[in-house]
N, C-alpha and C. Protein backbone atom coordinates (compact mmCIF):
# COMPACT_ATOMS: atom_id res chain seq x y z
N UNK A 1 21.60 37.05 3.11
CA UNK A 1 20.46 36.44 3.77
C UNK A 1 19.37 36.07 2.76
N UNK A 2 18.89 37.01 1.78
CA UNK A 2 17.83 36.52 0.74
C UNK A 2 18.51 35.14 -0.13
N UNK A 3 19.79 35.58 0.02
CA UNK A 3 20.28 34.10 -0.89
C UNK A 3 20.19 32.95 -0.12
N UNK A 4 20.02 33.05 1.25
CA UNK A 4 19.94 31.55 1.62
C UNK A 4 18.39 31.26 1.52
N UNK A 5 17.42 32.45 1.54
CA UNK A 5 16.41 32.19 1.64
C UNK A 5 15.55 30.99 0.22
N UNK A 6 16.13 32.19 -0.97
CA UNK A 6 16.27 31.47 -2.14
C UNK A 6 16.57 29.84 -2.21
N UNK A 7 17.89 29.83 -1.80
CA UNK A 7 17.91 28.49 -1.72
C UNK A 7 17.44 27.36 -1.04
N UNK A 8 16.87 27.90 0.25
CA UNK A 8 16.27 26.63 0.78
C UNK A 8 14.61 26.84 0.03
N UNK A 9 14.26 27.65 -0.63
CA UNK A 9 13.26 27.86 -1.34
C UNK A 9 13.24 26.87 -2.50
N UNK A 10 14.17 27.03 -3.12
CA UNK A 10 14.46 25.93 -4.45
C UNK A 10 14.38 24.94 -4.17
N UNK A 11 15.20 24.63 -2.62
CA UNK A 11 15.71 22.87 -2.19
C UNK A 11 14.63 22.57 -1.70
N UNK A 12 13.35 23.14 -1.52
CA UNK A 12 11.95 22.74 -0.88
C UNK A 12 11.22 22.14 -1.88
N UNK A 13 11.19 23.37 -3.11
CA UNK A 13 10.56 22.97 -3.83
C UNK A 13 10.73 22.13 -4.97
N UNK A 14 11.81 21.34 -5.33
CA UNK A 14 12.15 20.58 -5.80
C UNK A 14 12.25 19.28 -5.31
N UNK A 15 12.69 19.28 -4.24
CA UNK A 15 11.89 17.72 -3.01
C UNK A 15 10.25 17.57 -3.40
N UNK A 16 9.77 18.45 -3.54
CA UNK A 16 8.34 18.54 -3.77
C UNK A 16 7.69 18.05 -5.08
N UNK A 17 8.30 18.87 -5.95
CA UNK A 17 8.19 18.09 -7.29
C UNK A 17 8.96 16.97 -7.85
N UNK A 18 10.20 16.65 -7.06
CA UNK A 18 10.36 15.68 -7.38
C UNK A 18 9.68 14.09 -7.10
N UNK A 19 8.87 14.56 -5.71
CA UNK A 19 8.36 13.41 -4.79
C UNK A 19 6.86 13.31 -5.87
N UNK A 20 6.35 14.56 -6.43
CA UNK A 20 5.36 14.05 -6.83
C UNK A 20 5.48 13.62 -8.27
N UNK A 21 6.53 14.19 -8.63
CA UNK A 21 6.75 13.16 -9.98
C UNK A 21 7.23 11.79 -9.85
N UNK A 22 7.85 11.33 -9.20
CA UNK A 22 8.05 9.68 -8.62
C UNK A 22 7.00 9.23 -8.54
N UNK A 23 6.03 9.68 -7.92
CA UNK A 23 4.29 9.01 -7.18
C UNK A 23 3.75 9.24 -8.50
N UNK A 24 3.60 10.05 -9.61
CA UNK A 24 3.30 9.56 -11.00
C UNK A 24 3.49 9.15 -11.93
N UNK A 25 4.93 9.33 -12.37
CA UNK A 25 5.39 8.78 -13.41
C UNK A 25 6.02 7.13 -13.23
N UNK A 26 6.50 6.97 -11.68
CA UNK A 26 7.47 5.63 -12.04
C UNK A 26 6.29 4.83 -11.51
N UNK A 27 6.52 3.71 -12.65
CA UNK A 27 5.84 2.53 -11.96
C UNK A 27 6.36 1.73 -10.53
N UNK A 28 6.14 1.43 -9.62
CA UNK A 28 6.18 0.78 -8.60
C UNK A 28 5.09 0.05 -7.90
N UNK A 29 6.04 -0.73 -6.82
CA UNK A 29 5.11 -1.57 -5.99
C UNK A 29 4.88 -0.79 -4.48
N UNK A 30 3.88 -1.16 -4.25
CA UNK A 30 3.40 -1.08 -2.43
C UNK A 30 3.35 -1.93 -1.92
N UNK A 31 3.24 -2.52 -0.36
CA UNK A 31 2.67 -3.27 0.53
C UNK A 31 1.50 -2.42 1.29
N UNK A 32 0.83 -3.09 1.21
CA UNK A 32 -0.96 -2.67 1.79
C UNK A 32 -1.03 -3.86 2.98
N UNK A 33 -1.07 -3.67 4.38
CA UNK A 33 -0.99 -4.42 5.27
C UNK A 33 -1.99 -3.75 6.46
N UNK A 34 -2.90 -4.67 6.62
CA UNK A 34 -3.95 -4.43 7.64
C UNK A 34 -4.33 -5.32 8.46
N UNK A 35 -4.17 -4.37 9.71
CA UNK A 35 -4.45 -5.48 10.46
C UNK A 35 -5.22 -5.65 11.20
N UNK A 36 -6.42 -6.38 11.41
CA UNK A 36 -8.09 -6.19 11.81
C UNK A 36 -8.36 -7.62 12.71
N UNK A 37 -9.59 -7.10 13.47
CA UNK A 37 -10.02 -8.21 14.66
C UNK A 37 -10.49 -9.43 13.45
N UNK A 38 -10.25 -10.27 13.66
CA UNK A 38 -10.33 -11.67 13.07
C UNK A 38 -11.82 -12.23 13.10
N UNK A 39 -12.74 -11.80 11.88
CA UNK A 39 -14.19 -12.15 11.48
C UNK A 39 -14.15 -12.48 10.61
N UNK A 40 -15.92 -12.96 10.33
CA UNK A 40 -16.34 -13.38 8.28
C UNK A 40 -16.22 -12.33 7.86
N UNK A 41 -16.17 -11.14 8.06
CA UNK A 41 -16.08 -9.98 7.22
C UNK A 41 -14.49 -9.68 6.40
N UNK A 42 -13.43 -10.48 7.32
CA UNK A 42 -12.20 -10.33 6.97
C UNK A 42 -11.98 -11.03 5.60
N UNK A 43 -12.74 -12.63 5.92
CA UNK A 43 -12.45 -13.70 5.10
C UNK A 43 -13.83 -13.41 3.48
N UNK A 44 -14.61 -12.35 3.57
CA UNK A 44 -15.13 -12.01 2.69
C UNK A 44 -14.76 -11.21 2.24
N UNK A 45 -13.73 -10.24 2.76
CA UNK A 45 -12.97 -8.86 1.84
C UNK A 45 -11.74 -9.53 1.24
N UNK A 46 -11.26 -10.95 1.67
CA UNK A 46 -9.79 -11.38 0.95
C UNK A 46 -10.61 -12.23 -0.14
N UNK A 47 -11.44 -12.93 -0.12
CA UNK A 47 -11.46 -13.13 -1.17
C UNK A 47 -12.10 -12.49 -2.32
N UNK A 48 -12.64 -11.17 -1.87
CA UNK A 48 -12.83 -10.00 -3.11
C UNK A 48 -11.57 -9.39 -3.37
N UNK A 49 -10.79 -9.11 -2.54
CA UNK A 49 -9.27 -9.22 -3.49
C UNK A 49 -8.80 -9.68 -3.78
N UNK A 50 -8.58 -11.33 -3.70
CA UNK A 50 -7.99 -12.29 -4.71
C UNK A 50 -8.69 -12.23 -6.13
N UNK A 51 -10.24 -12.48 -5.84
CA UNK A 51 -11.10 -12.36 -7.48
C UNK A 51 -10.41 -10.92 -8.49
N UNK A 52 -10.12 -9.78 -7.52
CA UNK A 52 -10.65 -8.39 -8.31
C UNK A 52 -8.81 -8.67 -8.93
N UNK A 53 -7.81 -9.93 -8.55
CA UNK A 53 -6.63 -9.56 -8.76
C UNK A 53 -5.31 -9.52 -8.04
N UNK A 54 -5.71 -8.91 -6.72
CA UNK A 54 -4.50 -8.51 -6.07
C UNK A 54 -4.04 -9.98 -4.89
N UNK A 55 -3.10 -10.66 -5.08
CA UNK A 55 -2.76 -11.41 -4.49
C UNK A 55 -2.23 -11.17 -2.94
N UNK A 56 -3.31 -11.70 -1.97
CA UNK A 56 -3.46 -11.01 -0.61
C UNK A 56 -3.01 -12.38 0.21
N UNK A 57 -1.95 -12.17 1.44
CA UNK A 57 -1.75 -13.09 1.86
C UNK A 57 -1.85 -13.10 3.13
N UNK A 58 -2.30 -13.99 4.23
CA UNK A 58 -3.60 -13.72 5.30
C UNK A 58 -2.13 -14.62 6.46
N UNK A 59 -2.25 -13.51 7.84
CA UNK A 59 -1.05 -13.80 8.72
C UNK A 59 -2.36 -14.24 9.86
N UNK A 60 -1.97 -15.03 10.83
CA UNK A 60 -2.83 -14.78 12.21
C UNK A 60 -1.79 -14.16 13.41
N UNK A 61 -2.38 -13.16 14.08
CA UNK A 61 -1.08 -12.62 15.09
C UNK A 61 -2.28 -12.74 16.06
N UNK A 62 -2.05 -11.80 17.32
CA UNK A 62 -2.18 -11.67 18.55
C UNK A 62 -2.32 -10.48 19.14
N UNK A 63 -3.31 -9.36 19.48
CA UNK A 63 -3.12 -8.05 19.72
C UNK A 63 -3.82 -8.39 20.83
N UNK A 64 -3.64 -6.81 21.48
CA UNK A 64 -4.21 -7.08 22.84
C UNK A 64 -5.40 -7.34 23.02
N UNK A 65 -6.34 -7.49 22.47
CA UNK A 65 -7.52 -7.63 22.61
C UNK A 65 -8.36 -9.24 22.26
N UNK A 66 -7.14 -9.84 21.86
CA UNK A 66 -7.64 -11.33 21.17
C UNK A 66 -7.00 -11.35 19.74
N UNK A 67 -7.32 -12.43 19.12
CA UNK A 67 -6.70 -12.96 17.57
C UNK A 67 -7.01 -11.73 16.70
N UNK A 68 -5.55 -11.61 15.96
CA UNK A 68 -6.21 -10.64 14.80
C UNK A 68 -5.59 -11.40 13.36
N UNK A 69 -6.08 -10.66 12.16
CA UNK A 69 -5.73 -11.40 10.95
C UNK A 69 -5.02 -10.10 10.47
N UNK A 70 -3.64 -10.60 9.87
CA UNK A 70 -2.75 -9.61 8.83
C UNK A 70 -2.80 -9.83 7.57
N UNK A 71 -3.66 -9.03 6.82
CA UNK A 71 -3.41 -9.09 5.16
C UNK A 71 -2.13 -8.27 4.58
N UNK A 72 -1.15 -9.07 3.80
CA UNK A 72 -0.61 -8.59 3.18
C UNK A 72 -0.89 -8.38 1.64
N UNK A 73 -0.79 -7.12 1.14
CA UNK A 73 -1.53 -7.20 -0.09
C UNK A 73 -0.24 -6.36 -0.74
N UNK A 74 0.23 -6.78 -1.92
CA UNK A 74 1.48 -5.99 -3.14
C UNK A 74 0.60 -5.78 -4.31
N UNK A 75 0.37 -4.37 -4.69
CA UNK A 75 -0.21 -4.05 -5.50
C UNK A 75 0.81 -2.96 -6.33
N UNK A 76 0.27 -2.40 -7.40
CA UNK A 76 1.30 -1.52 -8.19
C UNK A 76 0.72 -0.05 -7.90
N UNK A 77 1.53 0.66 -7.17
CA UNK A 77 1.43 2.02 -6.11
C UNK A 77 0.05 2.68 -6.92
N UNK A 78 -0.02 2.61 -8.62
CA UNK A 78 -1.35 3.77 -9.12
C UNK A 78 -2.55 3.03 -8.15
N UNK A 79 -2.47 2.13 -7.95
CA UNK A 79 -3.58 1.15 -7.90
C UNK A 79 -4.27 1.13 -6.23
N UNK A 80 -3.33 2.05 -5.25
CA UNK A 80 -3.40 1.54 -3.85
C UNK A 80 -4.48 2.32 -3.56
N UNK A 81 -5.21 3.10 -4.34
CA UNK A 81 -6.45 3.91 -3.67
C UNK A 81 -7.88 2.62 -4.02
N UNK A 82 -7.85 1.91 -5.30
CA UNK A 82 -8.38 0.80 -5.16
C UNK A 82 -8.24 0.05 -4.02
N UNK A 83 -7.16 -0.47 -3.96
CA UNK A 83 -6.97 -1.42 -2.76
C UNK A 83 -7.26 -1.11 -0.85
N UNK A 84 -7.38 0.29 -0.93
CA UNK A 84 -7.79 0.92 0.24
C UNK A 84 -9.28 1.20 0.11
N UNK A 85 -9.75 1.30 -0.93
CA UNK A 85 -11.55 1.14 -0.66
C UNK A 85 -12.01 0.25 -0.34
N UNK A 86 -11.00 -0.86 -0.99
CA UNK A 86 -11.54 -2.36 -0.61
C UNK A 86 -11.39 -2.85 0.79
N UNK A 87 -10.40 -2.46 1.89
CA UNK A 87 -9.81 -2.89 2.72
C UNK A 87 -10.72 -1.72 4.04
N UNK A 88 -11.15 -0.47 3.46
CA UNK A 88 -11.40 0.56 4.49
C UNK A 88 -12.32 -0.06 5.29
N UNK A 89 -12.11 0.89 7.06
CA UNK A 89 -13.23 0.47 7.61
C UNK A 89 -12.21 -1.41 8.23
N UNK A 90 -12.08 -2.10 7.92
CA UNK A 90 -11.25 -3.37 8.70
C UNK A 90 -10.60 -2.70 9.75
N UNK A 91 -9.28 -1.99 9.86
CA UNK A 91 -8.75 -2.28 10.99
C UNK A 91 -7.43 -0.78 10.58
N UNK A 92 -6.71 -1.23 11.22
CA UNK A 92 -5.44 -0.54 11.32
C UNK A 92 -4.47 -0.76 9.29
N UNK A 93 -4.70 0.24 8.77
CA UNK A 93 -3.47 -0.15 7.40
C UNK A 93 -2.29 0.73 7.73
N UNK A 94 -1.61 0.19 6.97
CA UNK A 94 -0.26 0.50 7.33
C UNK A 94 0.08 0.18 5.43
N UNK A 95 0.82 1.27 4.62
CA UNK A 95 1.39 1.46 3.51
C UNK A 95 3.08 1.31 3.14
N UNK A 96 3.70 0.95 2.77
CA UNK A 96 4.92 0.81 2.39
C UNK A 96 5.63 0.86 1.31
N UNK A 97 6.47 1.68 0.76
CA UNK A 97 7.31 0.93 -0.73
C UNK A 97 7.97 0.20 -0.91
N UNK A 98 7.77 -0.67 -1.94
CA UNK A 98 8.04 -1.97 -2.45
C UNK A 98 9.40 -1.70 -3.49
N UNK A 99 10.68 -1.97 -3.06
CA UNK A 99 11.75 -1.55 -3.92
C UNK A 99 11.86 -2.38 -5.27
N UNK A 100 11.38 -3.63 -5.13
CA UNK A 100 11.69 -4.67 -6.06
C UNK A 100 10.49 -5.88 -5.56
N UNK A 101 9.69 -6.76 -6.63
CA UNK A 101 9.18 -7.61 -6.60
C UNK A 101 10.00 -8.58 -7.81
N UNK A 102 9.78 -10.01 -6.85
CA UNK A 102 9.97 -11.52 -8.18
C UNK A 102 9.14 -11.96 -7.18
N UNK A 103 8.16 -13.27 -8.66
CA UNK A 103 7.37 -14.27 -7.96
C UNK A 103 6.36 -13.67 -7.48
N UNK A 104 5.78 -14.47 -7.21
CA UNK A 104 4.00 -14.17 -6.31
C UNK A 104 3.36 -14.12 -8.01
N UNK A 105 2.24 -13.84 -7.21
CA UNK A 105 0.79 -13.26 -7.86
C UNK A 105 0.69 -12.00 -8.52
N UNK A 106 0.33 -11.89 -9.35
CA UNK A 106 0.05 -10.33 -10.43
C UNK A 106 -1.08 -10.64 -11.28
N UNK A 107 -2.00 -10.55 -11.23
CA UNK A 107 -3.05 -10.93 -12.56
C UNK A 107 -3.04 -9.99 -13.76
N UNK A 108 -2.35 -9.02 -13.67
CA UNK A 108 -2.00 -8.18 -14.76
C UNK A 108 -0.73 -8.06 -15.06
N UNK A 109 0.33 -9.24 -14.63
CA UNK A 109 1.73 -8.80 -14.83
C UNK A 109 2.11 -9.03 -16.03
N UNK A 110 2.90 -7.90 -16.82
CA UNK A 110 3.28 -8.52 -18.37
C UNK A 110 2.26 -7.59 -19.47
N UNK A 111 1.01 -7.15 -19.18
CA UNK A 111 0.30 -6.69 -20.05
C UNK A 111 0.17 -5.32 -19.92
């Protein structure tokens, strides 16, 4: 019985450190996607993330309440606590991992 305990002890804690060594060491991408009631406030936070860099791309949908606007924003995962200060306060975000990027926008890609 202590030996199984052991082991699901190990197999815990190695999911653990392994998850947080992924979230630091490998470089990767995110999707940053929010989706907020459709104002000037929207169309003044996208274009402070196009200036600051992050190539943000603007959906119009339909929620229950009237028009809303979807930003999609791909940024490189160290970077998504930036990109959530910028975005906080809009609407609903929603986070994702990005397995592979080609193409688009990067203002820092390469350097």
């Amino acid at each position: 019985m202590l030996e199984l305990v052991f082991y699901a002890g190990g197999f815990a804690a190695g999911n653990y450190i392994g998850s947080m060594l992924e979230e630091k060491l490998l470089s990767g991408y995110a999707l940053v996607e929010v989706i907020a009631e459709s104002s000037p406030l929207i169309a003044e936070r996208v274009e402070s993330l196009r200036e600051a860099g992050y190539g943000t791309t603007v959906l119009q949908g339909e929620g229950k309440y009237g028009k809303r606007m979807i930003l999609k924003i791909v940024c490189e995962r160290k970077k998504i606590n930036i990109v959530l200060d910028m975005v906080k306060g809009l609407g609903f975000i929603y986070i994702s991992d990005v397995k592979s990027v080609t193409g688009g926008f990067f203002a820092n890609k390469g350097k």
